[in-house]
C-alpha atoms as a PDB file:
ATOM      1  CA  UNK A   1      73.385 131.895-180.484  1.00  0.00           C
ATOM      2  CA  UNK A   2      71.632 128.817-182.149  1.00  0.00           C
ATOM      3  CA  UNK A   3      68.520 130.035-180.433  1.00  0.00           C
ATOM      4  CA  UNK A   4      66.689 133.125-178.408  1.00  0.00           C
ATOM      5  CA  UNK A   5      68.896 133.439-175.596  1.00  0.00           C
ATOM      6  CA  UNK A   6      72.576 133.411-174.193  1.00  0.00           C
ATOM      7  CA  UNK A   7      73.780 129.672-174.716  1.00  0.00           C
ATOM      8  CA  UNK A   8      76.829 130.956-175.586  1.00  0.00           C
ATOM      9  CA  UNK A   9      77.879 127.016-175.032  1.00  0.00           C
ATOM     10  CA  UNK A  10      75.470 125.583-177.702  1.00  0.00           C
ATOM     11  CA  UNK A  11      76.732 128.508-179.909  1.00  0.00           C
ATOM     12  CA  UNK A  12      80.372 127.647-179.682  1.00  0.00           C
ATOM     13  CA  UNK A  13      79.616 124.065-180.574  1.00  0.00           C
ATOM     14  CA  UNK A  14      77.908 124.858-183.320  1.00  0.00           C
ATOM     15  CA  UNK A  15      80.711 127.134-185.096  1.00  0.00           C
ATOM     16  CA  UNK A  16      83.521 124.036-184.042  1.00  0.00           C
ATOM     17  CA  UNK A  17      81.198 121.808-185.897  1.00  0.00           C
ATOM     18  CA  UNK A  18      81.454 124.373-188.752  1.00  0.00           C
ATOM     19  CA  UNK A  19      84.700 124.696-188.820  1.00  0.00           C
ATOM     20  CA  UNK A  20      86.225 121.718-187.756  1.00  0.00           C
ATOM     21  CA  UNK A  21      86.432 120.867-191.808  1.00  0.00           C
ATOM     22  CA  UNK A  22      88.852 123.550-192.255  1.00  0.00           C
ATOM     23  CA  UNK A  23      92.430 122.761-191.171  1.00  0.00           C
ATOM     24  CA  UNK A  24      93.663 126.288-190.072  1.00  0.00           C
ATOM     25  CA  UNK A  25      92.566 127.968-187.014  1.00  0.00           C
ATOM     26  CA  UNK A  26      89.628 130.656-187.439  1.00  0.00           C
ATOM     27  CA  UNK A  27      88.569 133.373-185.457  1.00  0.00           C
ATOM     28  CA  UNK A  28      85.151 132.853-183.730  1.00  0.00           C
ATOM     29  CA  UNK A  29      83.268 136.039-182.720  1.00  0.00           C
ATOM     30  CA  UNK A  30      80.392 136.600-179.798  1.00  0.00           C
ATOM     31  CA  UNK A  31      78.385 139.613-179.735  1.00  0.00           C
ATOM     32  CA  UNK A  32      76.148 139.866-176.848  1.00  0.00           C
ATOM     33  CA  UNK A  33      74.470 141.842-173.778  1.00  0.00           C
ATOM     34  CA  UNK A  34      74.819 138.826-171.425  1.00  0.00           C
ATOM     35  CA  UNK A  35      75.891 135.112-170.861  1.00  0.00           C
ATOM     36  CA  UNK A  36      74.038 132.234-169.337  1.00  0.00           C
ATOM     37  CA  UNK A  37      75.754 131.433-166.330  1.00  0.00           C
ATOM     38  CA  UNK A  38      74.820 128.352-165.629  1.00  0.00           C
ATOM     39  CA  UNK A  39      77.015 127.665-168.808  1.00  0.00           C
ATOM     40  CA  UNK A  40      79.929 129.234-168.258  1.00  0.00           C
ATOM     41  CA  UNK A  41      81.406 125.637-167.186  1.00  0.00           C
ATOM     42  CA  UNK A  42      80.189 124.190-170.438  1.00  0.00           C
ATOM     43  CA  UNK A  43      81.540 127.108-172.073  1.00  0.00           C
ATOM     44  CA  UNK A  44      84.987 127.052-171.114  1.00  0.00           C
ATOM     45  CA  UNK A  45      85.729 122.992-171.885  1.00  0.00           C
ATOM     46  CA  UNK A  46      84.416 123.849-175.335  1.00  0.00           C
ATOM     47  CA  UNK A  47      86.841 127.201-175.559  1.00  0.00           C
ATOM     48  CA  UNK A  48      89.936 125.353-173.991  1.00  0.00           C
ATOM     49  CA  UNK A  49      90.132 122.644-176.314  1.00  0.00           C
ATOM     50  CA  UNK A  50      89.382 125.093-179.050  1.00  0.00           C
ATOM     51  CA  UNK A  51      92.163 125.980-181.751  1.00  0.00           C
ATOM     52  CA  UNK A  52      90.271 128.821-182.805  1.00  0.00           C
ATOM     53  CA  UNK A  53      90.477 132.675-181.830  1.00  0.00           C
ATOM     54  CA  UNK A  54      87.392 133.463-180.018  1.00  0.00           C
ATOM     55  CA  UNK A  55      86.247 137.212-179.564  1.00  0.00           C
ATOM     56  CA  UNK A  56      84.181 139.166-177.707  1.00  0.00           C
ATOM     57  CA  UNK A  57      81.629 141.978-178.037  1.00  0.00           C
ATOM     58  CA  UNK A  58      80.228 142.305-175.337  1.00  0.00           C
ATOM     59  CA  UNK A  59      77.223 145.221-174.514  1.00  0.00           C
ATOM     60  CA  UNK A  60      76.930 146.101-170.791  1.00  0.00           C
ATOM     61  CA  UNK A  61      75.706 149.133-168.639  1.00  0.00           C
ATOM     62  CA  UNK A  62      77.376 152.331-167.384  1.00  0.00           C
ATOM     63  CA  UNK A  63      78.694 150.205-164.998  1.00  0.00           C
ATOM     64  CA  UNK A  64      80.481 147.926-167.272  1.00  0.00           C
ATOM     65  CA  UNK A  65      79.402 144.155-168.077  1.00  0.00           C
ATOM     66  CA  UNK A  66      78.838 141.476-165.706  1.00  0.00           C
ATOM     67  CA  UNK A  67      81.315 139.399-164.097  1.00  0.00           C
ATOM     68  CA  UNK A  68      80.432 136.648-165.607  1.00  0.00           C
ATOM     69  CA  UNK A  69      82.918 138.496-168.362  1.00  0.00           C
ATOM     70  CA  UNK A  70      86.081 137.908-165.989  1.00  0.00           C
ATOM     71  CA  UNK A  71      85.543 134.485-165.979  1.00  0.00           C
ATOM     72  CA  UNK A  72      85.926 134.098-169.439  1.00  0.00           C
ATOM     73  CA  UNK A  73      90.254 135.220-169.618  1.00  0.00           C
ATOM     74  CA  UNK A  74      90.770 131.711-167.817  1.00  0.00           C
ATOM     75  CA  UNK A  75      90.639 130.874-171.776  1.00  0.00           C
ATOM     76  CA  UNK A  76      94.302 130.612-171.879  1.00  0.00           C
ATOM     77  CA  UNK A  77      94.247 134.014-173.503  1.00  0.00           C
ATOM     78  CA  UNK A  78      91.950 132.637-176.101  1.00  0.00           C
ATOM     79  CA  UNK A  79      88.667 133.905-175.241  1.00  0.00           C
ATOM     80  CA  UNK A  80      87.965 137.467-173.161  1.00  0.00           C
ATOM     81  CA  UNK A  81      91.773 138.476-172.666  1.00  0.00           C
ATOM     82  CA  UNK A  82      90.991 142.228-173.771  1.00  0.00           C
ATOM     83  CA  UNK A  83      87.879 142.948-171.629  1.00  0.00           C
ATOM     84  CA  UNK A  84      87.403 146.973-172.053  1.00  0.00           C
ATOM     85  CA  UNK A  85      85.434 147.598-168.697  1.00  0.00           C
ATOM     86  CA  UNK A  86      84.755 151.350-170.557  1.00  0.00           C
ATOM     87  CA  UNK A  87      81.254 151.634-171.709  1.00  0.00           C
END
């Protein structure tokens, strides 16, 4: 993230802005333990109109990560299609 915290959002804009020089698609990768959710909105616009891969890596609890996570496959299969529920 561009700062302390989980603005995934910000982040994402930040590596499009990177890599919007480059004319092939890229692969954009997230590691994290958590995800603002007030963002999640913000987020997604930025991820749908992306052309790059985005993954995920996320760190959760026993119980799994938050379901915040399942709101991230509406990516069109872009962003948080492989969630492994298994930690």
């Amino acid at each position: 993230m561009p700062r302390d915290g989980r603005n995934a959002a910000a982040g994402l804009a930040i590596a499009e802005r990177v890599l919007r020089k480059d004319e092939g698609a890229g692969t954009i990768v997230f590691m994290s333990d958590g995800f603002d959710e007030s963002r999640t909105s913000e987020f997604l616009r930025i991820a749908k109109a992306s052309k790059h891969q985005l993954l995920w890596l996320a760190v959760g609890t026993p119980n799994g990560v938050p379901d915040t996570w399942r709101e991230l496959r509406a990516c069109d299969g872009r962003c948080g299609s492989s969630v492994d529920r298994r930690f």
